[in-house]
N, C-alpha and C. Protein backbone atom coordinates (compact mmCIF):
# COMPACT_ATOMS: atom_id res chain seq x y z
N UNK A 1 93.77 91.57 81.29
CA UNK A 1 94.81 91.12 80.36
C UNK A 1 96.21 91.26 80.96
N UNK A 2 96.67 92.42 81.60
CA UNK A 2 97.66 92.44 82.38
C UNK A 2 98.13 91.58 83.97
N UNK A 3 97.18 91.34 84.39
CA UNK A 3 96.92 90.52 85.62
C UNK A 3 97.09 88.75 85.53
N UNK A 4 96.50 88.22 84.58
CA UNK A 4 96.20 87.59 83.81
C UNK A 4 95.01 86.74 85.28
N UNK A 5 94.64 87.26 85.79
CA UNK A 5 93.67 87.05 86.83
C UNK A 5 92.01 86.64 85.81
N UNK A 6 92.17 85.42 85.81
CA UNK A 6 90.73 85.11 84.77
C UNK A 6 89.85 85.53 85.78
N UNK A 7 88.64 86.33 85.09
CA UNK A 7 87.54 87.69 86.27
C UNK A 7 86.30 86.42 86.85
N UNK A 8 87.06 85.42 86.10
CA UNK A 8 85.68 83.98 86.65
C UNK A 8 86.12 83.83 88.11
N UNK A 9 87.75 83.81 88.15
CA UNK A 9 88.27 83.26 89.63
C UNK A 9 88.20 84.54 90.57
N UNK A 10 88.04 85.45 90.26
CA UNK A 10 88.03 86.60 91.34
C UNK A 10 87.87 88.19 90.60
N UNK A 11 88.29 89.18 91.11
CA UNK A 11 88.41 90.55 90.36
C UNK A 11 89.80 90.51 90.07
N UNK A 12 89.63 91.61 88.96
CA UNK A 12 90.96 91.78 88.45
C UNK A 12 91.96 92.53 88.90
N UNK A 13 93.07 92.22 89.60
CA UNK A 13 94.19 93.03 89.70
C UNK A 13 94.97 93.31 89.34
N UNK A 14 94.59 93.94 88.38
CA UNK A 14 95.20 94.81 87.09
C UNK A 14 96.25 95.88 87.80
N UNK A 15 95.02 96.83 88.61
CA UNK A 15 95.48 98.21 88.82
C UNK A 15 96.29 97.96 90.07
N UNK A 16 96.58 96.94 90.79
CA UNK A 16 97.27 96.85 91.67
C UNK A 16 98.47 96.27 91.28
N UNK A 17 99.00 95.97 89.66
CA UNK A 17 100.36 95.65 89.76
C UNK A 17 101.18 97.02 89.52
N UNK A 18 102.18 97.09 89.71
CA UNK A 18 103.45 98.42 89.24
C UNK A 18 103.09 98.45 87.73
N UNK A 19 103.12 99.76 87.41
CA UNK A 19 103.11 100.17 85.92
C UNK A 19 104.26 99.68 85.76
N UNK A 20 105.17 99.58 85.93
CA UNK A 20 106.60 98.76 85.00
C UNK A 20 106.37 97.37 84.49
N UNK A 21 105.38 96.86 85.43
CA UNK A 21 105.21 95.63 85.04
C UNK A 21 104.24 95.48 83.99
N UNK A 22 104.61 94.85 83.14
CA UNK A 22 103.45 94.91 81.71
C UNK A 22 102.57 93.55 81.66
N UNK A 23 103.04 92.51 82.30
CA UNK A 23 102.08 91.27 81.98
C UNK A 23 102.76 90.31 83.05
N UNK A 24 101.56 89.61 83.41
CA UNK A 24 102.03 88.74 84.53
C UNK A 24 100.86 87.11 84.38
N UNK A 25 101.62 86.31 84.31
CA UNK A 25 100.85 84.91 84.20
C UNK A 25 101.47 84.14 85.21
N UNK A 26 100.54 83.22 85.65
CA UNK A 26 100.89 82.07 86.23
C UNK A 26 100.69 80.42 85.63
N UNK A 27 100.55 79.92 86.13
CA UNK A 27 100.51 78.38 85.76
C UNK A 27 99.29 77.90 86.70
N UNK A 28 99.30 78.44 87.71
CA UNK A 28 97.67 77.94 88.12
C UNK A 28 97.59 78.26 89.92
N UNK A 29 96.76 78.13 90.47
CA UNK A 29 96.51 78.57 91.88
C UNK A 29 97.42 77.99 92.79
N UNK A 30 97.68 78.70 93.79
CA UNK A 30 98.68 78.13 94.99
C UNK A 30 98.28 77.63 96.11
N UNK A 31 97.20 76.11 95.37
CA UNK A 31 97.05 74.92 96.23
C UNK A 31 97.07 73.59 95.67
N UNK A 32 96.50 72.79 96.89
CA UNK A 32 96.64 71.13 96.09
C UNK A 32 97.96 71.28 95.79
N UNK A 33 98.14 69.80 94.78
CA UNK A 33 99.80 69.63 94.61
C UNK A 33 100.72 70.36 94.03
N UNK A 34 100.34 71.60 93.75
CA UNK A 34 101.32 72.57 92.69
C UNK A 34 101.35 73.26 94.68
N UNK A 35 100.94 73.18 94.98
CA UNK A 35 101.16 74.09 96.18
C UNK A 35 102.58 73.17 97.34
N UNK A 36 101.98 71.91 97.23
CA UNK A 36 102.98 70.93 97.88
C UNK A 36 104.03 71.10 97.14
N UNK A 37 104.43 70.97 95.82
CA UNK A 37 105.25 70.87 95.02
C UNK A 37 106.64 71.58 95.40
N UNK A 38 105.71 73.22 95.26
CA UNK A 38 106.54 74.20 95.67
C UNK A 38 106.97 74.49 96.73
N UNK A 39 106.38 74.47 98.25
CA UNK A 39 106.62 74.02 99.37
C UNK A 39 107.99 72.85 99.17
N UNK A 40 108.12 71.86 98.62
CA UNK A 40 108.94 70.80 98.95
C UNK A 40 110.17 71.76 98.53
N UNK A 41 109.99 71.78 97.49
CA UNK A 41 111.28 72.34 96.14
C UNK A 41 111.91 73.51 97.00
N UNK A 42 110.82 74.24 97.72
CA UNK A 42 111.67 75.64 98.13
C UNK A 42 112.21 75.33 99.25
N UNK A 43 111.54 74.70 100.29
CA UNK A 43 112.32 75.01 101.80
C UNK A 43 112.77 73.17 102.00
N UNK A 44 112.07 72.32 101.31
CA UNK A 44 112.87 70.89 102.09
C UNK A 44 113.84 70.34 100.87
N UNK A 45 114.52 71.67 100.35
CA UNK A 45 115.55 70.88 99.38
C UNK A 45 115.51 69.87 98.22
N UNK A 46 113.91 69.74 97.67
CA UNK A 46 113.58 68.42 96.30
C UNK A 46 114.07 69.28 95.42
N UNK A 47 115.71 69.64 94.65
CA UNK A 47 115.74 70.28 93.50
C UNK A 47 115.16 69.81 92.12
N UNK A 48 115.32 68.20 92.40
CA UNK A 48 114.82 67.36 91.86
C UNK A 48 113.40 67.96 91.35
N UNK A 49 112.59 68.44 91.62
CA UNK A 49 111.42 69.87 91.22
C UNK A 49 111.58 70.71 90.25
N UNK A 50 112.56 70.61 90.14
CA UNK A 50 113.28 72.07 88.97
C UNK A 50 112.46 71.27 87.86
N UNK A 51 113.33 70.85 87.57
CA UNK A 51 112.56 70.20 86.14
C UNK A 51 111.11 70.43 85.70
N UNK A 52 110.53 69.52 86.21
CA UNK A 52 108.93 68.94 85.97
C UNK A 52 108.43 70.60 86.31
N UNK A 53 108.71 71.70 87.07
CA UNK A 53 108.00 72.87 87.36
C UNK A 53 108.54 73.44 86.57
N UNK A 54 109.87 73.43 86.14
CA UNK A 54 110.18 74.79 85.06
C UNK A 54 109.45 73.93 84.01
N UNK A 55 109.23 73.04 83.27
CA UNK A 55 108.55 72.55 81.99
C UNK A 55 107.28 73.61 81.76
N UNK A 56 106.70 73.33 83.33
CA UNK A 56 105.07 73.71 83.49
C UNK A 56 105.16 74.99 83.15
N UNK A 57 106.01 75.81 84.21
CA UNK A 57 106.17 77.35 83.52
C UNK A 57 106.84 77.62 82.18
N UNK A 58 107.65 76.91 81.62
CA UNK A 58 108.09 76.91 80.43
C UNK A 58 106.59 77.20 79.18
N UNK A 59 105.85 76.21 79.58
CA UNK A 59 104.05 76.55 78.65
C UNK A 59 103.46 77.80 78.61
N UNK A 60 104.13 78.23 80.10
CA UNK A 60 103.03 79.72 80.70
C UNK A 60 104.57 80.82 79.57
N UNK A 61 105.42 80.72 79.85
CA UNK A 61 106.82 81.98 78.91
C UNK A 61 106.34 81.62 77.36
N UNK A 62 106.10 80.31 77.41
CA UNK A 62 105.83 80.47 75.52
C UNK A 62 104.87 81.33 75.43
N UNK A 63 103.45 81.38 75.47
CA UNK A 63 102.07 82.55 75.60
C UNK A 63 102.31 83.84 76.12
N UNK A 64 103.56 83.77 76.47
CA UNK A 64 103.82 85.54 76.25
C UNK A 64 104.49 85.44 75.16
N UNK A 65 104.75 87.16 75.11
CA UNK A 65 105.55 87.84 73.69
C UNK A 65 106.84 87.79 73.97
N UNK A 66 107.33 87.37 73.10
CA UNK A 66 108.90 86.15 72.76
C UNK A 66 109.21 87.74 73.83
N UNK A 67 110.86 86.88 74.47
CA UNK A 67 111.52 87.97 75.41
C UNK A 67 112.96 87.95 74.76
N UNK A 68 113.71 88.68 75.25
CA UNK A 68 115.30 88.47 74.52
C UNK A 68 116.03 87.94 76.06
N UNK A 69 115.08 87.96 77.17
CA UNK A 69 116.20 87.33 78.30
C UNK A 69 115.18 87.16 79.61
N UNK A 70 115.22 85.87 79.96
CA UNK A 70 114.49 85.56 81.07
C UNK A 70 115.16 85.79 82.10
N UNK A 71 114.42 86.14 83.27
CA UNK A 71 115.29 87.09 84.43
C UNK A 71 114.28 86.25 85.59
N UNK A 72 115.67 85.91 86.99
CA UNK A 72 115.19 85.30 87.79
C UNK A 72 115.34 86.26 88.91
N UNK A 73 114.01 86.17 89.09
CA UNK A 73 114.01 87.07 90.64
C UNK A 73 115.43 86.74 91.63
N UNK A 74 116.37 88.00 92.33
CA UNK A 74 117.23 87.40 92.73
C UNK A 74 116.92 87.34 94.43
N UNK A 75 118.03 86.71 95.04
CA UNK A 75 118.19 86.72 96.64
C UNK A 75 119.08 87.44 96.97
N UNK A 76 118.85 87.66 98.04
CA UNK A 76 119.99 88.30 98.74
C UNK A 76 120.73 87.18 99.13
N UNK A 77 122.57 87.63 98.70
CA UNK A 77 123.64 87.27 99.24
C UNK A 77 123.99 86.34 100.26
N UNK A 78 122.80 86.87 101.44
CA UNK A 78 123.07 86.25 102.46
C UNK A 78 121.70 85.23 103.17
N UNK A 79 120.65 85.35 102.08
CA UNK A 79 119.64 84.12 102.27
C UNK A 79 120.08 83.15 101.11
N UNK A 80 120.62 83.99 99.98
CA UNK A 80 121.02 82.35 99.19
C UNK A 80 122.30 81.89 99.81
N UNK A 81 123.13 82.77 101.32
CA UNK A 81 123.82 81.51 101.60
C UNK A 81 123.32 80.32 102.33
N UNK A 82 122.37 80.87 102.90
CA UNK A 82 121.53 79.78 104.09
C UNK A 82 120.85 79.47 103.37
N UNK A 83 119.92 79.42 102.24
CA UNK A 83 119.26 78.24 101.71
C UNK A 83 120.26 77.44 100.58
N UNK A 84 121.27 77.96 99.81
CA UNK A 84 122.24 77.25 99.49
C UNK A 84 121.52 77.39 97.63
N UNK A 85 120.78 77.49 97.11
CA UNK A 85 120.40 77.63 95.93
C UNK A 85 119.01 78.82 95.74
N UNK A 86 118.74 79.25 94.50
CA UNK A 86 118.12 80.15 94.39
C UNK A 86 116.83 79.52 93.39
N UNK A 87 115.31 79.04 94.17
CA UNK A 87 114.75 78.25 93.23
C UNK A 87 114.55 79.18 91.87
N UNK A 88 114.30 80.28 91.63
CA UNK A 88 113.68 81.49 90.58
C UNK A 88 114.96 80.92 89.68
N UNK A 89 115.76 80.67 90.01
CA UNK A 89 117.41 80.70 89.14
C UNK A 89 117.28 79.10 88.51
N UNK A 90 117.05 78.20 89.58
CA UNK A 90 116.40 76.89 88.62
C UNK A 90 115.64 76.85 88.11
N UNK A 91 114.40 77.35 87.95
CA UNK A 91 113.05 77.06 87.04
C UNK A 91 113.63 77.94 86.10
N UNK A 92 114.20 79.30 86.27
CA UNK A 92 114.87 80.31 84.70
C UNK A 92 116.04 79.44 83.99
N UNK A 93 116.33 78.17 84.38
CA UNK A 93 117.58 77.74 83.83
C UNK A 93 116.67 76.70 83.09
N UNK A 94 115.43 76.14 83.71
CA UNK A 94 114.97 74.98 82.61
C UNK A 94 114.41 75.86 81.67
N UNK A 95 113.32 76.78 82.46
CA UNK A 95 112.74 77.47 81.41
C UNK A 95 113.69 77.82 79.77
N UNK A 96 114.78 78.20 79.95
CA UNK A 96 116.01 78.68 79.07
C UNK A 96 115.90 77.73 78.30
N UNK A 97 116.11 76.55 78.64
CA UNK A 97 116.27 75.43 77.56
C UNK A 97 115.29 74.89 76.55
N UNK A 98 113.87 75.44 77.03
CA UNK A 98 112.56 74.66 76.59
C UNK A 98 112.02 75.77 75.46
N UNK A 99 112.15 77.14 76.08
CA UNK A 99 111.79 78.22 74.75
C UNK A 99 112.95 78.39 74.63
N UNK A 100 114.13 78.54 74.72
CA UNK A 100 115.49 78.86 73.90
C UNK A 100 115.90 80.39 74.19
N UNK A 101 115.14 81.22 75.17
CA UNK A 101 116.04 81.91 75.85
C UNK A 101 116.82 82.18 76.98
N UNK A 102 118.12 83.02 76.57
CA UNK A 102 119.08 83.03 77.60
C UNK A 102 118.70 83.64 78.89
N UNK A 103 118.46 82.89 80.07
CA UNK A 103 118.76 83.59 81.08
C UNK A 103 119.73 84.82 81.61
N UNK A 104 118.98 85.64 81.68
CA UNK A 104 119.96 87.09 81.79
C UNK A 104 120.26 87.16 83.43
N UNK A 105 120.68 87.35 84.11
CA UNK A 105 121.32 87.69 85.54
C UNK A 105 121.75 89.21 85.63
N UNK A 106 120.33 89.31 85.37
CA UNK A 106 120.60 91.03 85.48
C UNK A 106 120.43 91.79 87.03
N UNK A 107 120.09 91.53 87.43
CA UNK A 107 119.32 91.76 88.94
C UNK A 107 120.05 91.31 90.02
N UNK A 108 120.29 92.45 91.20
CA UNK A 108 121.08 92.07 92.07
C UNK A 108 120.03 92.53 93.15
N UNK A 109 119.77 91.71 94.12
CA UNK A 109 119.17 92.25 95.59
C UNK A 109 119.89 93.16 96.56
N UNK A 110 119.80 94.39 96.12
CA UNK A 110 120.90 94.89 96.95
C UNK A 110 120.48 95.35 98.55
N UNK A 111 119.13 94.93 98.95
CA UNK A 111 118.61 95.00 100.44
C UNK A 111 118.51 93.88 100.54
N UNK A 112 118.81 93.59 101.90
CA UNK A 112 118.33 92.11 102.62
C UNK A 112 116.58 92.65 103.38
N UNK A 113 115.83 91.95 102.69
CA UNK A 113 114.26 92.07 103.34
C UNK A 113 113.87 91.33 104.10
N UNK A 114 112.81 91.71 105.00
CA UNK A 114 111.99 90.50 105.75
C UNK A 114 111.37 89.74 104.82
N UNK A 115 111.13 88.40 104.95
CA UNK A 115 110.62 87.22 104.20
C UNK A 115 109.38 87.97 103.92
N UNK A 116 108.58 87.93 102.70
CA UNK A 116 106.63 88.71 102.50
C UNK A 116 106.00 87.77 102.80
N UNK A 117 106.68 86.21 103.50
CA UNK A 117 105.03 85.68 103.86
C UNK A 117 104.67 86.57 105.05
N UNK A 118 103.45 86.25 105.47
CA UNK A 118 102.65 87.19 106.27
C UNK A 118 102.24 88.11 106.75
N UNK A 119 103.15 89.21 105.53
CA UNK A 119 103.31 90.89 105.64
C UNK A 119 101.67 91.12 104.92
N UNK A 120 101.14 92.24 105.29
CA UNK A 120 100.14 92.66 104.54
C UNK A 120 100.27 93.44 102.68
N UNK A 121 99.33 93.93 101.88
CA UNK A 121 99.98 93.98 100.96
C UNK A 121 100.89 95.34 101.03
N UNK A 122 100.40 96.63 101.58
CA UNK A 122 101.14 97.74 102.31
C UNK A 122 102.73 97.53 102.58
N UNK A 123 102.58 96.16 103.30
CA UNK A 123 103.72 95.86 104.01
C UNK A 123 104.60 95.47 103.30
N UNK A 124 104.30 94.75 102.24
CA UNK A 124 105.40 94.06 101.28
C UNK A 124 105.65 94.90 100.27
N UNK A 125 105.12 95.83 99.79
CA UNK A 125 105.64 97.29 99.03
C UNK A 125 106.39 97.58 99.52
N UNK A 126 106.23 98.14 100.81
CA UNK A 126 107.61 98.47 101.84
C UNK A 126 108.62 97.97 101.73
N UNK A 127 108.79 96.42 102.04
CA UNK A 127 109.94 95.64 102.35
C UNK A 127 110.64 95.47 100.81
N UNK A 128 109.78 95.55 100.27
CA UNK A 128 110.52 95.27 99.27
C UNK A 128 110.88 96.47 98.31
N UNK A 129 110.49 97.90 98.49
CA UNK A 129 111.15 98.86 97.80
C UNK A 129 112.45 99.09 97.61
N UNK A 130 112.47 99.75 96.32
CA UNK A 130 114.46 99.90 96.19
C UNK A 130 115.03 98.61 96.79
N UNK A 131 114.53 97.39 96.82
CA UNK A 131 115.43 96.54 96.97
C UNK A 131 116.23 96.12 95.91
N UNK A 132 115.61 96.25 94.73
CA UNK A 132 116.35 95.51 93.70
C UNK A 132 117.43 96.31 92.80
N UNK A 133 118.50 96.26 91.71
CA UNK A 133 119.10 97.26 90.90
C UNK A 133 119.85 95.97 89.77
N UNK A 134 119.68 96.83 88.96
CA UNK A 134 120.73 96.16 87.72
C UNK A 134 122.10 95.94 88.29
N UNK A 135 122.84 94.96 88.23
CA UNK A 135 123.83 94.81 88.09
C UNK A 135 125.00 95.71 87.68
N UNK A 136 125.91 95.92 87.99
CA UNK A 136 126.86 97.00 87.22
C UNK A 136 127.56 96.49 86.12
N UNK A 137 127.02 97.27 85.76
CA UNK A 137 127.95 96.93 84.10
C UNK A 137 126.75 96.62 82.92
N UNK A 138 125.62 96.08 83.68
CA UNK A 138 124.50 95.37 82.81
C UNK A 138 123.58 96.42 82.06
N UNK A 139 122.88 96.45 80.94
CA UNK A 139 122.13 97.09 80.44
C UNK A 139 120.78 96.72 79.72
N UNK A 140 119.93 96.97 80.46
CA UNK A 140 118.56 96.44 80.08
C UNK A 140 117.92 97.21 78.68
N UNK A 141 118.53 98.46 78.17
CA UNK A 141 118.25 99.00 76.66
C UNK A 141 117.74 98.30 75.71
N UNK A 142 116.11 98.52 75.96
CA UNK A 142 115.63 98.20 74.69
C UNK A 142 115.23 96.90 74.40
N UNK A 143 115.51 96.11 75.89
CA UNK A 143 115.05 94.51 75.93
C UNK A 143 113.98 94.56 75.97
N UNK A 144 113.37 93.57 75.79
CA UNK A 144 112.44 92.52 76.26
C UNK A 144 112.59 91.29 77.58
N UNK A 145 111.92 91.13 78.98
CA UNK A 145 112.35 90.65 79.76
C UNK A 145 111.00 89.88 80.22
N UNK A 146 111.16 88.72 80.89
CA UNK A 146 110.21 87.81 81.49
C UNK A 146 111.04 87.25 82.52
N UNK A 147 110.07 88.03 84.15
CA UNK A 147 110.86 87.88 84.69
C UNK A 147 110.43 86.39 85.53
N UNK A 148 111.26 85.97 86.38
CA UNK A 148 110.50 84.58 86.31
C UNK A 148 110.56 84.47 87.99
N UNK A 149 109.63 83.57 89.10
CA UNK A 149 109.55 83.61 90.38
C UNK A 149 108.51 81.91 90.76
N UNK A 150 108.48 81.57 92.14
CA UNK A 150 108.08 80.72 91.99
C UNK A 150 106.61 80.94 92.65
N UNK A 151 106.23 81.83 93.10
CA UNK A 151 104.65 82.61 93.75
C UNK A 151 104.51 84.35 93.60
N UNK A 152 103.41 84.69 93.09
CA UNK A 152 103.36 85.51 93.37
C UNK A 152 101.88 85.79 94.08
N UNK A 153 101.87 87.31 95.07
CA UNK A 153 100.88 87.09 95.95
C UNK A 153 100.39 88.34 95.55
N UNK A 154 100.67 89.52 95.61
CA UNK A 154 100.40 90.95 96.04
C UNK A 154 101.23 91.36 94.27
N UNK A 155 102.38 90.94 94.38
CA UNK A 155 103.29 91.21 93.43
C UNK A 155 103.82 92.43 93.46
N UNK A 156 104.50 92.51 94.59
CA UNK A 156 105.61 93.49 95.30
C UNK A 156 106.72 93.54 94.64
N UNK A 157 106.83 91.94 94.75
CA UNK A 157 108.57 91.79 94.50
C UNK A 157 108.89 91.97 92.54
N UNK A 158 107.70 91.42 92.18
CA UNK A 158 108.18 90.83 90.95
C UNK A 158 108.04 92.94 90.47
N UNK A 159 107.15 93.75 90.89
CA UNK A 159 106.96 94.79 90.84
C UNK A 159 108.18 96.12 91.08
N UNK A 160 108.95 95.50 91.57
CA UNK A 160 110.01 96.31 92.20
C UNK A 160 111.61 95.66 91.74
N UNK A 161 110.83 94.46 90.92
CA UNK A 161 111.87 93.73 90.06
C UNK A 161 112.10 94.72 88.92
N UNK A 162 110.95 94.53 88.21
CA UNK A 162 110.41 95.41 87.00
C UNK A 162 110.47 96.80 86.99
N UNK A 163 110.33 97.47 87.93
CA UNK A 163 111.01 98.90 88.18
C UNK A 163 112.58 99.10 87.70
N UNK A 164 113.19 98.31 88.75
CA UNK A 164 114.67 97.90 87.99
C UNK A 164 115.15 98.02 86.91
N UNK A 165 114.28 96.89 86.09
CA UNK A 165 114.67 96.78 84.36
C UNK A 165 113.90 97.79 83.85
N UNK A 166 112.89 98.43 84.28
CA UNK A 166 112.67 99.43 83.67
C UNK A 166 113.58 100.89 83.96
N UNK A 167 113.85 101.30 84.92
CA UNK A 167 114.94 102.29 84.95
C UNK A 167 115.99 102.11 84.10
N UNK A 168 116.47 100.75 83.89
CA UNK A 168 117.58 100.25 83.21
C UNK A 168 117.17 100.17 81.59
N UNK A 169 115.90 100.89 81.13
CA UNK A 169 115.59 100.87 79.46
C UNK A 169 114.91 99.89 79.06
N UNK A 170 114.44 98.94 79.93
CA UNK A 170 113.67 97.51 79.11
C UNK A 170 112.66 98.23 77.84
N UNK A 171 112.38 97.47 77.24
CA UNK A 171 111.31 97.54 76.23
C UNK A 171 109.88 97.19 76.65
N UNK A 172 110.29 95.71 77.31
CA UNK A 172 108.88 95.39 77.66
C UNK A 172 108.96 94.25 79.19
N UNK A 173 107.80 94.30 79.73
CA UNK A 173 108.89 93.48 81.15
C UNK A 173 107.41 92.86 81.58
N UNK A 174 107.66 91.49 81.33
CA UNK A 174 106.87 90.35 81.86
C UNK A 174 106.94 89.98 83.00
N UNK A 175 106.20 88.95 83.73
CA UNK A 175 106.82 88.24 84.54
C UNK A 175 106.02 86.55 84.44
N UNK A 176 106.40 85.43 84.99
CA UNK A 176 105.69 84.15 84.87
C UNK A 176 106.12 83.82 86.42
N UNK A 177 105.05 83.50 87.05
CA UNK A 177 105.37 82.13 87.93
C UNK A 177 104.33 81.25 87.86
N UNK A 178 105.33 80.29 88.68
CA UNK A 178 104.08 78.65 89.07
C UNK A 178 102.64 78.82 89.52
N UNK A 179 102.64 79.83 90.35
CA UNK A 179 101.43 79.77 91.43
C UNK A 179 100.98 81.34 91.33
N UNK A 180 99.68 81.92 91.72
CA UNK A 180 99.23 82.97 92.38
C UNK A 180 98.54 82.64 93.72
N UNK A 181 98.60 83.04 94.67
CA UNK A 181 98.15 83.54 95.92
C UNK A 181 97.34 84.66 96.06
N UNK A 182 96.53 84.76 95.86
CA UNK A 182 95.42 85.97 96.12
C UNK A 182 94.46 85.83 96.87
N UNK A 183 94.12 86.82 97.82
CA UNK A 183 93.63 86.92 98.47
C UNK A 183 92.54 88.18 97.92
N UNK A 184 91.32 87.65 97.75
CA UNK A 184 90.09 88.82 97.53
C UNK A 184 89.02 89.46 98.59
């Protein structure tokens, strides 16, 4: 139930997400054209993607428990200057519009990490620890949060997202993306 890993497609990895993290869904496996999709949208610039993919995940945020602020996984400073946009920040901006909550920008990357494709899952715990922190000034007390990403694999990041808002008081801390990547 926490994984949302249906036990038909594989075992459940429940016990391998962060206890901060309370629920995690996707929209469907990370191949075929949801796999191209995202590939285009992230590295060859189709923003034109935003749309039609935040809709899709927009279906997957309604079937969770209503949130008071959708939260986009952030970048670091200095990879959203070289890729020039932040896709997690477009799909949380359609998403916003379709269930009617506000995107919160709570989350600041305050480490620059190695990229987690091809890290093991060990490895991407690592890279991605203490990377993330609330914002200053921001206060996660008592929210409700769904945090939003466009793959998740191991679920490091979205895990160490959720640590974050949980130090920061969340209530309850979701997450949605497009795709899962698992490897069994």
């Amino acid at each position: 139930m926490r994984c949302g890993v249906p036990l038909a497609f594989g075992r459940c990895h429940c016990a391998d997400l962060s206890p901060a993290l309370d629920m995690l869904r996707s929209v469907a496996a990370y191949d075929g054209w949801l796999r191209q999709a995202i590939v285009s949208f992230k590295y060859h610039d189709e923003w034109s993607r935003a749309d039609h993919l935040g809709q899709l995940l927009a279906m997957t945020v309604r079937l969770m428990p209503k949130a008071d602020g959708i939260v986009p996984v952030p970048l670091h400073a200095k990879r959203l200057r070289q890729r020039g946009f932040n896709q997690s920040t477009l799909l949380a901006q359609v998403i916003s519009r379709h269930v009617g909550v506000p995107v919160c920008d709570l989350l600041l990357r305050a480490k620059l990490t190695m990229q987690q494709v091809g890290l093991s899952a060990v490895e991407r715990h690592h890279n991605v620890a203490g990377a993330f922190q609330l914002r200053s000034g921001q206060s996660a007390q008592g929210a409700r949060f769904v945090l939003i990403d466009d793959v998740v694999t191991t679920g490091s990041t979205l895990g160490a997202c959720a640590e974050a808002l949980s130090q920061g008081g969340a209530s309850f801390i979701g997450a949605a993306t497009l795709a899962h990547d698992r490897a069994d």
